[in-house]
C-alpha atoms as a PDB file:
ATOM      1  CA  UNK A   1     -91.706  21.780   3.083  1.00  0.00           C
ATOM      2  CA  UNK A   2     -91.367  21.656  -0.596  1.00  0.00           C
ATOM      3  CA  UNK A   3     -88.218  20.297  -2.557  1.00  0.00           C
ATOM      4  CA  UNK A   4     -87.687  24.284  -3.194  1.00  0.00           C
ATOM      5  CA  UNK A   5     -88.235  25.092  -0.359  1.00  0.00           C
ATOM      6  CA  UNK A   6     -85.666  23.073   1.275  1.00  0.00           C
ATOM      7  CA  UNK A   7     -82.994  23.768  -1.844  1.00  0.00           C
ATOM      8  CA  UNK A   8     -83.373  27.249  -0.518  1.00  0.00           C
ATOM      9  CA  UNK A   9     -82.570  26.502   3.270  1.00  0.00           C
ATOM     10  CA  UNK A  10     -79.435  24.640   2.165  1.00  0.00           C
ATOM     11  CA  UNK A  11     -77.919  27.489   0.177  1.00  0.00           C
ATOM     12  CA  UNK A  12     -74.569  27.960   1.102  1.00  0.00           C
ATOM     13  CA  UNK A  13     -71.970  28.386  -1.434  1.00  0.00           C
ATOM     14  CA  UNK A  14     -71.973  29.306  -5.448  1.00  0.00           C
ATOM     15  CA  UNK A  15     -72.819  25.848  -6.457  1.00  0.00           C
ATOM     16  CA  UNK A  16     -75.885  25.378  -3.609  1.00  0.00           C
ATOM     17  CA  UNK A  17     -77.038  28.617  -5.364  1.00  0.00           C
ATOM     18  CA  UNK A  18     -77.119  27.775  -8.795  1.00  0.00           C
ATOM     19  CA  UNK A  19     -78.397  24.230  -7.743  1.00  0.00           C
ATOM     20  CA  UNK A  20     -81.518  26.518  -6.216  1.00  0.00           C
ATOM     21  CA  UNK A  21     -81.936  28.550  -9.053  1.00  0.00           C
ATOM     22  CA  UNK A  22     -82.311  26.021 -11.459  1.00  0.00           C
ATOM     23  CA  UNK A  23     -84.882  24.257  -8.984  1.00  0.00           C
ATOM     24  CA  UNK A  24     -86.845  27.993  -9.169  1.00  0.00           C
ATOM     25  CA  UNK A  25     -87.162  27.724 -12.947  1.00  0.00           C
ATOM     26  CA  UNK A  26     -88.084  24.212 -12.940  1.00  0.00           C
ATOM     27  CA  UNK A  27     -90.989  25.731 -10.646  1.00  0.00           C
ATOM     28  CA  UNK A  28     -91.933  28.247 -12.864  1.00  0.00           C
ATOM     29  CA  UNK A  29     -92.157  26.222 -16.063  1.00  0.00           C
ATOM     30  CA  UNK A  30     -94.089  23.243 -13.709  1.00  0.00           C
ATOM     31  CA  UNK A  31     -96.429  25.932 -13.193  1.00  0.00           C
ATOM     32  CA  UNK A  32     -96.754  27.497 -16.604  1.00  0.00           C
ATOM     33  CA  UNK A  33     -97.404  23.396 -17.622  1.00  0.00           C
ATOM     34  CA  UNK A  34     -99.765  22.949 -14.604  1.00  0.00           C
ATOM     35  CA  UNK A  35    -101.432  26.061 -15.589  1.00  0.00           C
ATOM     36  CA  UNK A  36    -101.981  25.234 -19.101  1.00  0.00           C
ATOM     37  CA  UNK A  37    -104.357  22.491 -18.133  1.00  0.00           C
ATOM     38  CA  UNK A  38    -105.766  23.710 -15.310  1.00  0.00           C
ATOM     39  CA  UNK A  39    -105.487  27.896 -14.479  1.00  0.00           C
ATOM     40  CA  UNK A  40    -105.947  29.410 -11.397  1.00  0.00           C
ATOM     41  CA  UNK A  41    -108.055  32.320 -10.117  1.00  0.00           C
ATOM     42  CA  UNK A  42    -106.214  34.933 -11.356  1.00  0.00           C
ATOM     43  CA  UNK A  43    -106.721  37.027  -7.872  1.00  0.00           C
ATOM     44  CA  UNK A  44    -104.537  34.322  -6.512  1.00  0.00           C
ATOM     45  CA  UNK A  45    -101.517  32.176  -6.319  1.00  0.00           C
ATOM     46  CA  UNK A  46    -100.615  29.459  -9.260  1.00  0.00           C
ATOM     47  CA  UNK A  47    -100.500  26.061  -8.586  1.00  0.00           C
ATOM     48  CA  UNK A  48     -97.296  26.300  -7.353  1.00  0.00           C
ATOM     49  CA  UNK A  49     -97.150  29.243  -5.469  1.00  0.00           C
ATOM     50  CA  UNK A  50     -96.521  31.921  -7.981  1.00  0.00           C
ATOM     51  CA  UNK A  51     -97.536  35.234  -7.283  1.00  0.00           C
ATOM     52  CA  UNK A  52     -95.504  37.324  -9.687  1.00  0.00           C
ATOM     53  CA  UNK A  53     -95.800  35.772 -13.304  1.00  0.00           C
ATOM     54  CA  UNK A  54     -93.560  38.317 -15.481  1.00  0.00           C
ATOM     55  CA  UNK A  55     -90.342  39.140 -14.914  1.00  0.00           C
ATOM     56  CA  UNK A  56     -91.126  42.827 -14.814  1.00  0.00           C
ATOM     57  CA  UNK A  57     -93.659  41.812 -11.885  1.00  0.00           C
ATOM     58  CA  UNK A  58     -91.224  39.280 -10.147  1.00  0.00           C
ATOM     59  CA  UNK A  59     -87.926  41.605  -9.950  1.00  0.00           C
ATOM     60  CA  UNK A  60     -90.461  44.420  -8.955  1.00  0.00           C
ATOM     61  CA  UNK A  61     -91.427  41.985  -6.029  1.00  0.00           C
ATOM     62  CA  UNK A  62     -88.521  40.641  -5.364  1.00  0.00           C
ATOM     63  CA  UNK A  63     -86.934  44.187  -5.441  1.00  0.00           C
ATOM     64  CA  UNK A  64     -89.673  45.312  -2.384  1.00  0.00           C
ATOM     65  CA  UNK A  65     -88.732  41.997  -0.575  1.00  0.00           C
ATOM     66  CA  UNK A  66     -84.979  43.735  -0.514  1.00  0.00           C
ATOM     67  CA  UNK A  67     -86.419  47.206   0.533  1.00  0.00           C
ATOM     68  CA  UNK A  68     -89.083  46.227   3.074  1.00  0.00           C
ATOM     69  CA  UNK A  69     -86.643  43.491   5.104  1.00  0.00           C
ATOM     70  CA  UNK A  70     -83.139  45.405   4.307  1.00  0.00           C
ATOM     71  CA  UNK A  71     -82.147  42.187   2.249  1.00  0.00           C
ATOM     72  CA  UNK A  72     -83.406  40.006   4.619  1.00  0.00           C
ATOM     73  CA  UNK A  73     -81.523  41.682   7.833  1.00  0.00           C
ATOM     74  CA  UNK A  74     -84.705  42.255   9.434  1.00  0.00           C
ATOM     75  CA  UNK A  75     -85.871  38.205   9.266  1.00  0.00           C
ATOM     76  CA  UNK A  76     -82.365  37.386  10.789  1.00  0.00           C
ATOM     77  CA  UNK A  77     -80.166  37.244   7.363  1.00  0.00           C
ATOM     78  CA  UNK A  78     -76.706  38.579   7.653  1.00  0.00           C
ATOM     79  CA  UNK A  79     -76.152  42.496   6.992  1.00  0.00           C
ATOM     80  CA  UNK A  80     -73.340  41.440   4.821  1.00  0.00           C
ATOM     81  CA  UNK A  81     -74.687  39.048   1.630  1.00  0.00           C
ATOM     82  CA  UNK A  82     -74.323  35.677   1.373  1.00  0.00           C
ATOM     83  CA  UNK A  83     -75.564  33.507  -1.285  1.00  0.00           C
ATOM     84  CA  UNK A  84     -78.286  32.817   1.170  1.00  0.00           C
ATOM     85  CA  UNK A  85     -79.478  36.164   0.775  1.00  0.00           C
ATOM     86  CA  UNK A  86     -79.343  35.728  -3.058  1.00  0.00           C
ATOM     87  CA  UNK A  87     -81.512  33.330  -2.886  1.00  0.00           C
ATOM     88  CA  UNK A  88     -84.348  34.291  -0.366  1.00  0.00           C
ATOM     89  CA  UNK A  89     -83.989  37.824  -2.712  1.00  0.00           C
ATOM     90  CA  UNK A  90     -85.317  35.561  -5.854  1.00  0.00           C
ATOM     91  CA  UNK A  91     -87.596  33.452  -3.978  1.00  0.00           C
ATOM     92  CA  UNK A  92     -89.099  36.131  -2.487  1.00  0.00           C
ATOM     93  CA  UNK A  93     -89.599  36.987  -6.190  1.00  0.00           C
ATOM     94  CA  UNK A  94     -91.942  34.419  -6.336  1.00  0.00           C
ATOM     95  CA  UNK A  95     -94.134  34.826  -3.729  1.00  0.00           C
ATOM     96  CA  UNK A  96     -93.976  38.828  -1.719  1.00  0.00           C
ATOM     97  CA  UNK A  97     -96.633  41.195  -2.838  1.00  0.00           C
END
């Protein structure tokens, strides 16, 4: 389990969701350095994961993540949102298709 990964299991409150949030952009821009040097196939994930690269792309992704699992409901996420679901909705902005 990544460090973001696990940032994102303990979200709990306001501050446990900003404190994940800043942990996804420091992803991104680890990535963007990363992938600077080094780039991906660009038929596949970045070196960190990253499967939506513009925002456009990632809150389109993100977005169908919301649709397709009724805001996480369906993987066991509580109807009403939490700052849990807040999260997965932006992580899943990283990496649904």
């Amino acid at each position: 389990m990544t460090e973001l990964t696990e940032k994102l299991e303990r979200v709990t409150d306001l501050e446990s969701f900003l404190d994940f949030v800043i942990s996804l952009a420091a992803d991104r821009r680890d990535e963007v350095a990363k992938e600077r040097i080094n780039p991906s196939n660009p038929y596949g994930p970045g070196a960190n994961g990253w499967e939506n690269t513009t925002i456009e792309d990632f809150l389109e992704a993100a977005s169908a993540w919301a649709e397709a699992t009724k805001m996480g409901e369906t993987l066991g996420l509580p109807a009403d949102p939490t700052w849990k679901n807040f999260a997965v909705f932006l992580y899943c902005g990283k990496i649904y298709e």
